[in-house]
PDB file of N, CA and C in Angstrom:
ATOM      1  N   UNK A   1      45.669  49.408 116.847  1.00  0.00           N
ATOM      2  CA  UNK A   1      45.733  49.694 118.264  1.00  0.00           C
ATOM      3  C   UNK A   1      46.112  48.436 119.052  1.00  0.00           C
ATOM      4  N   UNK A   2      45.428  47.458 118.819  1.00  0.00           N
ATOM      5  CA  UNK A   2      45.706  46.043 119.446  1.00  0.00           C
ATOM      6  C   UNK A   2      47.396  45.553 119.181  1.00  0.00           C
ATOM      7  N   UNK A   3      48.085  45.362 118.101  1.00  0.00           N
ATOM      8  CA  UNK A   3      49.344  45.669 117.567  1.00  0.00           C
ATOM      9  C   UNK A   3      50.297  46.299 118.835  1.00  0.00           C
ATOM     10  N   UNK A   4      49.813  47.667 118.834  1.00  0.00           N
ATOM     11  CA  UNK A   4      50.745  48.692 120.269  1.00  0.00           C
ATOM     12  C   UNK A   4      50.443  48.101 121.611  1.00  0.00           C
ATOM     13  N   UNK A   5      49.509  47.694 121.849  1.00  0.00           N
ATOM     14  CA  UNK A   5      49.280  47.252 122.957  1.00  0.00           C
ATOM     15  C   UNK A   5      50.014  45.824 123.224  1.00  0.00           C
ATOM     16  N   UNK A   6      50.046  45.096 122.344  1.00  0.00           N
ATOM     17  CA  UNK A   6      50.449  44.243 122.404  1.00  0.00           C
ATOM     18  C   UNK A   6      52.223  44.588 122.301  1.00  0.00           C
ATOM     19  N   UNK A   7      52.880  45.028 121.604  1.00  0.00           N
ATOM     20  CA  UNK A   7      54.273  45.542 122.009  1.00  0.00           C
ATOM     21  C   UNK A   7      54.700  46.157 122.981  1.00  0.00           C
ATOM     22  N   UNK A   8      53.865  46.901 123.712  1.00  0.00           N
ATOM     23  CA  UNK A   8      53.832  48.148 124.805  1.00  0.00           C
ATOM     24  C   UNK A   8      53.976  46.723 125.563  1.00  0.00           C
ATOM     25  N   UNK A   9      53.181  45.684 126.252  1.00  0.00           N
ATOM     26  CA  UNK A   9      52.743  44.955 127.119  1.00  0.00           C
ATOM     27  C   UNK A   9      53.686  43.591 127.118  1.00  0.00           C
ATOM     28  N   UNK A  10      54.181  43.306 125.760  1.00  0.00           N
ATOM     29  CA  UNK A  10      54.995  41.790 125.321  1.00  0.00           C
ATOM     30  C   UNK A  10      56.541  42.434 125.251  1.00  0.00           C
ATOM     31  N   UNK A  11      56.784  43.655 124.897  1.00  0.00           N
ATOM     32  CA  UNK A  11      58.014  43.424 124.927  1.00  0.00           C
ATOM     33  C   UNK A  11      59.130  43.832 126.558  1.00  0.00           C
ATOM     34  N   UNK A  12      58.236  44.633 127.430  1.00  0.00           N
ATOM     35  CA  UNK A  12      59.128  44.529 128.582  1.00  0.00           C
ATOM     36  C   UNK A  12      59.171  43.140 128.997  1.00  0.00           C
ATOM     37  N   UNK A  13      57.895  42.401 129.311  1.00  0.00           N
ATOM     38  CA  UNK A  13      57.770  41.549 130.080  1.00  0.00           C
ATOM     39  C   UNK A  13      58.748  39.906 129.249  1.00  0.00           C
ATOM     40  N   UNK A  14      58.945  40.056 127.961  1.00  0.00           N
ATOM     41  CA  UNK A  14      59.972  39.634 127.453  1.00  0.00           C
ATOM     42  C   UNK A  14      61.283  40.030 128.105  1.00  0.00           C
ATOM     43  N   UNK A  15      61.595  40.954 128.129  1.00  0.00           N
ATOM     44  CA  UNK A  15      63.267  41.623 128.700  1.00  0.00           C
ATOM     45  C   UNK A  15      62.818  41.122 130.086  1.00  0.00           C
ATOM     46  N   UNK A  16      61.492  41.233 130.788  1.00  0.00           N
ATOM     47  CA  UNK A  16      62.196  41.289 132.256  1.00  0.00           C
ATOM     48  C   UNK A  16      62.299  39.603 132.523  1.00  0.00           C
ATOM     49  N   UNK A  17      62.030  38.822 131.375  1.00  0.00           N
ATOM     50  CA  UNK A  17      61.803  37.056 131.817  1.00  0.00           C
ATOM     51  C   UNK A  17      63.527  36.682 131.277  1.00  0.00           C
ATOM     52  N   UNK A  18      63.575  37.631 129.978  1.00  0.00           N
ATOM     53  CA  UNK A  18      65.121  36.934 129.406  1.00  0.00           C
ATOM     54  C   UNK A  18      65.995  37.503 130.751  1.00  0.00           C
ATOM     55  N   UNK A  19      65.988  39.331 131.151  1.00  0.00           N
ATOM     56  CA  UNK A  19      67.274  38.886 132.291  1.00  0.00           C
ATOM     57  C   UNK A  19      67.290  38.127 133.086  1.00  0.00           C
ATOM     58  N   UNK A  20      65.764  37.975 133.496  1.00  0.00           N
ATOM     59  CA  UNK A  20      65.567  36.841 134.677  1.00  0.00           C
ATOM     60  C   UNK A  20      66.220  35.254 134.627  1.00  0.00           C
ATOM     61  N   UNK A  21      66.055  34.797 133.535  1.00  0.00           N
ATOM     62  CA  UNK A  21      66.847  33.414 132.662  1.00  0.00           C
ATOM     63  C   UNK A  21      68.380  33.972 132.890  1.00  0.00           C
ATOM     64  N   UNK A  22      68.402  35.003 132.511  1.00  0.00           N
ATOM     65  CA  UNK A  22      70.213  35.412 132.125  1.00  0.00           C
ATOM     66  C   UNK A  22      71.011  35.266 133.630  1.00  0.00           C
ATOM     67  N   UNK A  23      70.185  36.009 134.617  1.00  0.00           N
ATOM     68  CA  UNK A  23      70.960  35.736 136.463  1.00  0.00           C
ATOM     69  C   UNK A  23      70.549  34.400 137.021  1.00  0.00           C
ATOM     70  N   UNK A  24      69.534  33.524 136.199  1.00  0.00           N
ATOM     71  CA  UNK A  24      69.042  32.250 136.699  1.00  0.00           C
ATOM     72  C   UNK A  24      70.072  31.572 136.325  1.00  0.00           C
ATOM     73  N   UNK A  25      70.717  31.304 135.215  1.00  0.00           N
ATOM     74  CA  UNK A  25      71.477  30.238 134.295  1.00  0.00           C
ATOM     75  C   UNK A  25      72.678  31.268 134.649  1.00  0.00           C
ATOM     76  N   UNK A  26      73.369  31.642 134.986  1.00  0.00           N
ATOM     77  CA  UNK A  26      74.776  32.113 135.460  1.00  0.00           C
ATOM     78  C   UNK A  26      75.145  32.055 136.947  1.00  0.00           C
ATOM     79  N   UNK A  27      73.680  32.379 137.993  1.00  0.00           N
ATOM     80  CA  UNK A  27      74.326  32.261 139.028  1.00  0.00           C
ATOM     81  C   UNK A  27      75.348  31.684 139.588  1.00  0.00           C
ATOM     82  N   UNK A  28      75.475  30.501 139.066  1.00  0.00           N
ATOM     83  CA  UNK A  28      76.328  29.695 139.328  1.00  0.00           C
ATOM     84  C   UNK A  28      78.058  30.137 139.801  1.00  0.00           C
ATOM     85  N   UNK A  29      78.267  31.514 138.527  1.00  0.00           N
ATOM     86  CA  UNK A  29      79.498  31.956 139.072  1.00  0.00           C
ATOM     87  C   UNK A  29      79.132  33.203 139.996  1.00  0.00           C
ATOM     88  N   UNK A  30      78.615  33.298 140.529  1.00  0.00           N
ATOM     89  CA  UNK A  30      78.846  33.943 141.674  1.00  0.00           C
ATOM     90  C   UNK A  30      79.360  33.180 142.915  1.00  0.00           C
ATOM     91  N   UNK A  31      80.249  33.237 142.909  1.00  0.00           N
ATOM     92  CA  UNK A  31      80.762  32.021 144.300  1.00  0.00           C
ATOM     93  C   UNK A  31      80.854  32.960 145.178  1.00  0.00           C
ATOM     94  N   UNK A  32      80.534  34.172 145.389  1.00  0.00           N
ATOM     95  CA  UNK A  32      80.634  34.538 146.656  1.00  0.00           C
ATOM     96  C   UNK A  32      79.541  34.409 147.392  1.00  0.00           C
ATOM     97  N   UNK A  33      78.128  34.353 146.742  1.00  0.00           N
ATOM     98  CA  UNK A  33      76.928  34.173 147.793  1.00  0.00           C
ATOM     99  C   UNK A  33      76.649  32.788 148.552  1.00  0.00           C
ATOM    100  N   UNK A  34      76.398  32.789 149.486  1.00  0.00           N
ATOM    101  CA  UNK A  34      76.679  31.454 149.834  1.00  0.00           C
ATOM    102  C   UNK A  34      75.675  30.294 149.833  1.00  0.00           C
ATOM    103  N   UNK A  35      75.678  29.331 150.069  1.00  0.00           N
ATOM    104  CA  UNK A  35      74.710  28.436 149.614  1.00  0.00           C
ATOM    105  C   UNK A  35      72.898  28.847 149.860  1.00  0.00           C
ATOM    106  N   UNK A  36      72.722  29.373 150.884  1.00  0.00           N
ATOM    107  CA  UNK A  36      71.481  29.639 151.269  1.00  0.00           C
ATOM    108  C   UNK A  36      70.908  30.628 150.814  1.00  0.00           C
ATOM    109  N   UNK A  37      71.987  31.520 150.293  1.00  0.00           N
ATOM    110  CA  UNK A  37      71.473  32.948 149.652  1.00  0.00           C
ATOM    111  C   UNK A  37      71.422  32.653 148.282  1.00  0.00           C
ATOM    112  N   UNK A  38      72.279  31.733 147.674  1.00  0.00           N
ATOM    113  CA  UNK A  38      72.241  31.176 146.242  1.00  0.00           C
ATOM    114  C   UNK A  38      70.721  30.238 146.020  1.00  0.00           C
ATOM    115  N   UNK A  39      70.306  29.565 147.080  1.00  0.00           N
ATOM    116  CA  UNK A  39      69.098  28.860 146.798  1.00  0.00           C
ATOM    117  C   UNK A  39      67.660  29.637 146.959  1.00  0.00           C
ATOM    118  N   UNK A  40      68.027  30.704 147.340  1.00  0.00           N
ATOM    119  CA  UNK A  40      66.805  31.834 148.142  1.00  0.00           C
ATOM    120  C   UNK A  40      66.505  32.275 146.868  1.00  0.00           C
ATOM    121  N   UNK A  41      67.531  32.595 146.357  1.00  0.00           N
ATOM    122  CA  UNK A  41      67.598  33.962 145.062  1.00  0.00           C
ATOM    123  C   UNK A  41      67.160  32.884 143.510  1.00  0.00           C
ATOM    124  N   UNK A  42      67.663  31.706 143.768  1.00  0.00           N
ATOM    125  CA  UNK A  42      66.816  30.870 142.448  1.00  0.00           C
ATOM    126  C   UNK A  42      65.789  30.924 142.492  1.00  0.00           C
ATOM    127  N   UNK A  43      65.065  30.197 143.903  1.00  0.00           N
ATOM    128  CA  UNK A  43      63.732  30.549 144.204  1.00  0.00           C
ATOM    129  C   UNK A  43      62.979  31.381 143.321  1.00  0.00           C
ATOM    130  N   UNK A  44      63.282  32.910 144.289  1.00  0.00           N
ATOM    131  CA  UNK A  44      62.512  34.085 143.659  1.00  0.00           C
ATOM    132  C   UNK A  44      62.831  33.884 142.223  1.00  0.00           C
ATOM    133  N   UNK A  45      64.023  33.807 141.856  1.00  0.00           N
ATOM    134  CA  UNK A  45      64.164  33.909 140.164  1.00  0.00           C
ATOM    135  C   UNK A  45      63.008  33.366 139.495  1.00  0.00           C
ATOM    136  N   UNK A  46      62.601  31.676 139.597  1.00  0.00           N
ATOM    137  CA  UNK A  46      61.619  30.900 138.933  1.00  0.00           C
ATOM    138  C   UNK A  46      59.883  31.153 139.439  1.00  0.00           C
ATOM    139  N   UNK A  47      60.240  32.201 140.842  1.00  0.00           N
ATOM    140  CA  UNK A  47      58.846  32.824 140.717  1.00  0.00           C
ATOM    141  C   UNK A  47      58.785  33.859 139.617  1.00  0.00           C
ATOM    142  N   UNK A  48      59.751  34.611 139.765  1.00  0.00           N
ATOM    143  CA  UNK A  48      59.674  35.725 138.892  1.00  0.00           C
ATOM    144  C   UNK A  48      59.048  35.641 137.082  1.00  0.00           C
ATOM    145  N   UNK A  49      60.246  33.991 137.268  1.00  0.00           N
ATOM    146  CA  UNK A  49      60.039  33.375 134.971  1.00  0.00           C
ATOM    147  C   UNK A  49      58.217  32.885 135.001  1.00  0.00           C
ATOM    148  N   UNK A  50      58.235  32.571 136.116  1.00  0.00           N
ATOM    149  CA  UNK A  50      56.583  31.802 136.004  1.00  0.00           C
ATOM    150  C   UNK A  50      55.760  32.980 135.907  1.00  0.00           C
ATOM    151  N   UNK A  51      55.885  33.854 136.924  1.00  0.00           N
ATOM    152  CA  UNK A  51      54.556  34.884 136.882  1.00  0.00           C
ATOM    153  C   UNK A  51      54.680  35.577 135.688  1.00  0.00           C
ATOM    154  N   UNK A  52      56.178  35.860 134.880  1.00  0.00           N
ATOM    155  CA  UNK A  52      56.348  36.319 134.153  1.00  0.00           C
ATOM    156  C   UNK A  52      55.288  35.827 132.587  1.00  0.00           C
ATOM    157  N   UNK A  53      55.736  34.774 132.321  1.00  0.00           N
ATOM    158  CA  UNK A  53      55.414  33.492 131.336  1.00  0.00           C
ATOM    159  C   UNK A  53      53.959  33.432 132.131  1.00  0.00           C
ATOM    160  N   UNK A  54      53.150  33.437 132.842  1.00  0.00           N
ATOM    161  CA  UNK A  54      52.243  33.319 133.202  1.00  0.00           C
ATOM    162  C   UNK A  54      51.203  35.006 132.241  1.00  0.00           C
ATOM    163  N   UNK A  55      51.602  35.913 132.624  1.00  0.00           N
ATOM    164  CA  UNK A  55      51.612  37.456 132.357  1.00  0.00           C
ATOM    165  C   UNK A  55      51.410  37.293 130.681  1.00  0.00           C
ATOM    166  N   UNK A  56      52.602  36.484 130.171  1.00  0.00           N
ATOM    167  CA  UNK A  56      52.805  36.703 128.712  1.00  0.00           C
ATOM    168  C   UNK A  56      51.685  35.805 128.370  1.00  0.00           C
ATOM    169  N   UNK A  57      51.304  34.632 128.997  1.00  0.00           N
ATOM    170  CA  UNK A  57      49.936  33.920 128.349  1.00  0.00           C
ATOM    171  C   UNK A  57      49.099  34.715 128.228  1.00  0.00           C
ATOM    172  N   UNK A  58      48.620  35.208 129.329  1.00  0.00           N
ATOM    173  CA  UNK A  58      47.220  35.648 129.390  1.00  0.00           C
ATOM    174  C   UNK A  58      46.915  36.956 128.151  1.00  0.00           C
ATOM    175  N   UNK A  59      48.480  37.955 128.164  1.00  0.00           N
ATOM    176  CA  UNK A  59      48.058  38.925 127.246  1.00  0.00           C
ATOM    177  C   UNK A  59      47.785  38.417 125.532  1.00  0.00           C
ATOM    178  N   UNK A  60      48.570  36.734 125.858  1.00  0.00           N
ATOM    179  CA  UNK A  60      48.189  36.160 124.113  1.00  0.00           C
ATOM    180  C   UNK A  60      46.751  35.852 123.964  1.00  0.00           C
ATOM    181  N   UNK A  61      46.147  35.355 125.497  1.00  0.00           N
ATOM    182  CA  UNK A  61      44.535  34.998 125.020  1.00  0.00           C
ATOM    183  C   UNK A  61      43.958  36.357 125.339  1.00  0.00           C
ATOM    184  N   UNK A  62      44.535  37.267 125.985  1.00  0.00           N
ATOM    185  CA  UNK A  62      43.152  38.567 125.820  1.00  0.00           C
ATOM    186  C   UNK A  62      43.477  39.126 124.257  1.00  0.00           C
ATOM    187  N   UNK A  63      44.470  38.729 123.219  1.00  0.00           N
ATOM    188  CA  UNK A  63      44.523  39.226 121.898  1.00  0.00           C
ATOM    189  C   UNK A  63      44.147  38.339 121.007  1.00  0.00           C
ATOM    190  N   UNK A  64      44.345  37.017 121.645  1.00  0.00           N
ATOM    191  CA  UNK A  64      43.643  35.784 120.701  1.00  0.00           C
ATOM    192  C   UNK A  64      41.657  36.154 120.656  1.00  0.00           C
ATOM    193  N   UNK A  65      41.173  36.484 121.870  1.00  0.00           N
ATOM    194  CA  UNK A  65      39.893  37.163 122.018  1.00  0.00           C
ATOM    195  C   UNK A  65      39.672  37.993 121.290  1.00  0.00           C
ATOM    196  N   UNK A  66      40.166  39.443 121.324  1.00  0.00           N
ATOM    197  CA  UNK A  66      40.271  40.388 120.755  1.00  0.00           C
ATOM    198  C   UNK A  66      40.556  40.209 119.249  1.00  0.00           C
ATOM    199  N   UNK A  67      41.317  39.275 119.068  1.00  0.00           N
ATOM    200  CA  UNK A  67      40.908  38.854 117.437  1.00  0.00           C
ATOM    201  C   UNK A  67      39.769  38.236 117.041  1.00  0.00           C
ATOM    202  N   UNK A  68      39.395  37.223 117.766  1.00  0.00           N
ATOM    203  CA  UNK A  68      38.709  37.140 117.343  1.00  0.00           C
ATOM    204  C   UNK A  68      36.992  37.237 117.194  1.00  0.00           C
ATOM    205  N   UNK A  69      37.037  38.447 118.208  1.00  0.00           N
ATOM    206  CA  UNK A  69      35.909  39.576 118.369  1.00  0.00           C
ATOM    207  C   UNK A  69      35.809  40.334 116.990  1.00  0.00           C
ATOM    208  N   UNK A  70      37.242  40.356 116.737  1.00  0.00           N
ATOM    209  CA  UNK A  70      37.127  41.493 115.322  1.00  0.00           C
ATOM    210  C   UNK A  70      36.984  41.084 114.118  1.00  0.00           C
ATOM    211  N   UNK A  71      36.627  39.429 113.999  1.00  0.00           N
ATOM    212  CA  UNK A  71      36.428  38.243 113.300  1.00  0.00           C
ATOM    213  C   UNK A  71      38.024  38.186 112.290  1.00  0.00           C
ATOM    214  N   UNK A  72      39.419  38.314 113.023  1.00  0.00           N
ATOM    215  CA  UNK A  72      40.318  38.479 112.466  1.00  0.00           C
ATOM    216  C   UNK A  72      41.037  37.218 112.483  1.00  0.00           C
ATOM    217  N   UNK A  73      40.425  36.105 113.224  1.00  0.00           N
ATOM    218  CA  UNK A  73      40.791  35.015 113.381  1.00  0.00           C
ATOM    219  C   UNK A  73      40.261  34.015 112.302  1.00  0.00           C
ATOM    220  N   UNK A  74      40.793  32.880 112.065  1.00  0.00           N
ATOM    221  CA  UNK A  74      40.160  32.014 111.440  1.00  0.00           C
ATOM    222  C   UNK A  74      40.348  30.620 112.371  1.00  0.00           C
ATOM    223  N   UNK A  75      38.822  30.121 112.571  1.00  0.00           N
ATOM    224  CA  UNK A  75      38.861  28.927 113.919  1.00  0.00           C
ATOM    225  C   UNK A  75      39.238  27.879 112.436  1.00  0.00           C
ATOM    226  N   UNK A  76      39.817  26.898 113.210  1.00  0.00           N
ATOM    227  CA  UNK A  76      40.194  25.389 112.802  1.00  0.00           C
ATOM    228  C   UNK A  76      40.036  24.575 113.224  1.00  0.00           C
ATOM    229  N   UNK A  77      39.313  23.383 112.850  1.00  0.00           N
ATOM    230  CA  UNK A  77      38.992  21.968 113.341  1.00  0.00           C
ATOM    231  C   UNK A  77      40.155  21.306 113.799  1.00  0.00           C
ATOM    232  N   UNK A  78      40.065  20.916 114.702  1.00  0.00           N
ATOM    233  CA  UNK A  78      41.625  19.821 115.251  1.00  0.00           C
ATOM    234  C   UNK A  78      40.972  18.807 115.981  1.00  0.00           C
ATOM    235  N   UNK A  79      41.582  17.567 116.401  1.00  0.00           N
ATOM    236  CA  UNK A  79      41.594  16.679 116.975  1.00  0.00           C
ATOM    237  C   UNK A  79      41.679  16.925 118.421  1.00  0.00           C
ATOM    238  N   UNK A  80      40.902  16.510 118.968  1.00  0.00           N
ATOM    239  CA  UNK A  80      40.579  16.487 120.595  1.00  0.00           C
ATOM    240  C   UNK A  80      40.183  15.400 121.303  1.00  0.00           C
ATOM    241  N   UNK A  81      41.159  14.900 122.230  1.00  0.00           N
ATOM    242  CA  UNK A  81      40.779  13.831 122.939  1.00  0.00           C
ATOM    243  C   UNK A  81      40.364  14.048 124.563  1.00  0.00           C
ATOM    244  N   UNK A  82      39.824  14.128 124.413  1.00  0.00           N
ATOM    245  CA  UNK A  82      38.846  14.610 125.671  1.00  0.00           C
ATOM    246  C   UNK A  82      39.302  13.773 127.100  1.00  0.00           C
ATOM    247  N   UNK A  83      39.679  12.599 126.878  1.00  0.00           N
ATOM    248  CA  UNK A  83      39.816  11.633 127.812  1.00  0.00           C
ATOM    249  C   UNK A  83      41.741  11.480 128.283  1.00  0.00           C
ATOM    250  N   UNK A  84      42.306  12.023 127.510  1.00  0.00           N
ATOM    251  CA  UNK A  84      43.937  12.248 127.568  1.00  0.00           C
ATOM    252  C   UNK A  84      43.997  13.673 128.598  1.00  0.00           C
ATOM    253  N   UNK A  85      42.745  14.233 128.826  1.00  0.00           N
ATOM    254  CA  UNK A  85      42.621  15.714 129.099  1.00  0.00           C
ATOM    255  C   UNK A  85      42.502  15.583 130.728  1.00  0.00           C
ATOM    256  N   UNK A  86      41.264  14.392 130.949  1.00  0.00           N
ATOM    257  CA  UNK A  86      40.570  14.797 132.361  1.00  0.00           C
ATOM    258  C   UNK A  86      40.858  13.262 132.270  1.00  0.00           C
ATOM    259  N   UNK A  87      40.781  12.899 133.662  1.00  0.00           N
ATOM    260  CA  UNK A  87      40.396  11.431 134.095  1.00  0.00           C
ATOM    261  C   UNK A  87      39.273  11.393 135.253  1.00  0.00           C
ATOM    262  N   UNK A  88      38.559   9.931 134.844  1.00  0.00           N
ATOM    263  CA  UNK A  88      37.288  10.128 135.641  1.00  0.00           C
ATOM    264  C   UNK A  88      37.198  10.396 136.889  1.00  0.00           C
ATOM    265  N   UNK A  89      38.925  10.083 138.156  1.00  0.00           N
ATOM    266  CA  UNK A  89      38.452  10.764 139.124  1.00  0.00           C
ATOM    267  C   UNK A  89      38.383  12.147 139.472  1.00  0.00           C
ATOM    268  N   UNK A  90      38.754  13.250 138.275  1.00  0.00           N
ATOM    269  CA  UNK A  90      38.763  14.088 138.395  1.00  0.00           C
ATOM    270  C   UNK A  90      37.046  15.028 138.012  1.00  0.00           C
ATOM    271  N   UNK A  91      36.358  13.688 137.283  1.00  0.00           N
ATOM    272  CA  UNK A  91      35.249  14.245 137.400  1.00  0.00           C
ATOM    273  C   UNK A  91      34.132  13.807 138.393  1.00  0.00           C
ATOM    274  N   UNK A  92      34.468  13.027 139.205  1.00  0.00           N
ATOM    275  CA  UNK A  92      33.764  12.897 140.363  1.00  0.00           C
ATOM    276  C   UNK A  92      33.789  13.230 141.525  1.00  0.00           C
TER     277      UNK A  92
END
């Protein structure tokens, strides 16, 4: 079930980030819009890839969860530097 959900949910939002890349990285030949409407419309474009790519994270950690609720995960020790992460004025 997790599997479908996860295709149902990853693969539009894939298509709607690649066309979004595809009218981002071509605009360029559209020479008829004119400068202000060409910078308006990038804009929205890189809101669109972010919320998009934003969308696609979150459904990887509600399945990274969901795995490993179902103990389908296996955790791994890694290296963590704690101090490369935060700096102290951020903890005061």
């Amino acid at each position: 079930m997790l599997a479908n959900i996860s295709h149902e949910l990853k693969t539009p939002l894939n298509s709607i980030i690649g066309y979004n890349n595809l009218i981002k990285n071509n605009l360029i030949r559209f020479n008829s819009l004119n400068s202000s409407c060409q910078s308006g419309l990038t804009e929205w474009l890189e809101i669109v890839n972010q919320n998009g790519n934003y969308l696609l994270s979150l459904i990887d950690e509600i399945l990274d969860i969901a795995k490993t609720n179902a103990q389908k995960t296996q955790l791994s020790p890694a290296v963590f530097h704690f101090s490369s992460k935060i700096s102290l004025k951020q903890l005061l």
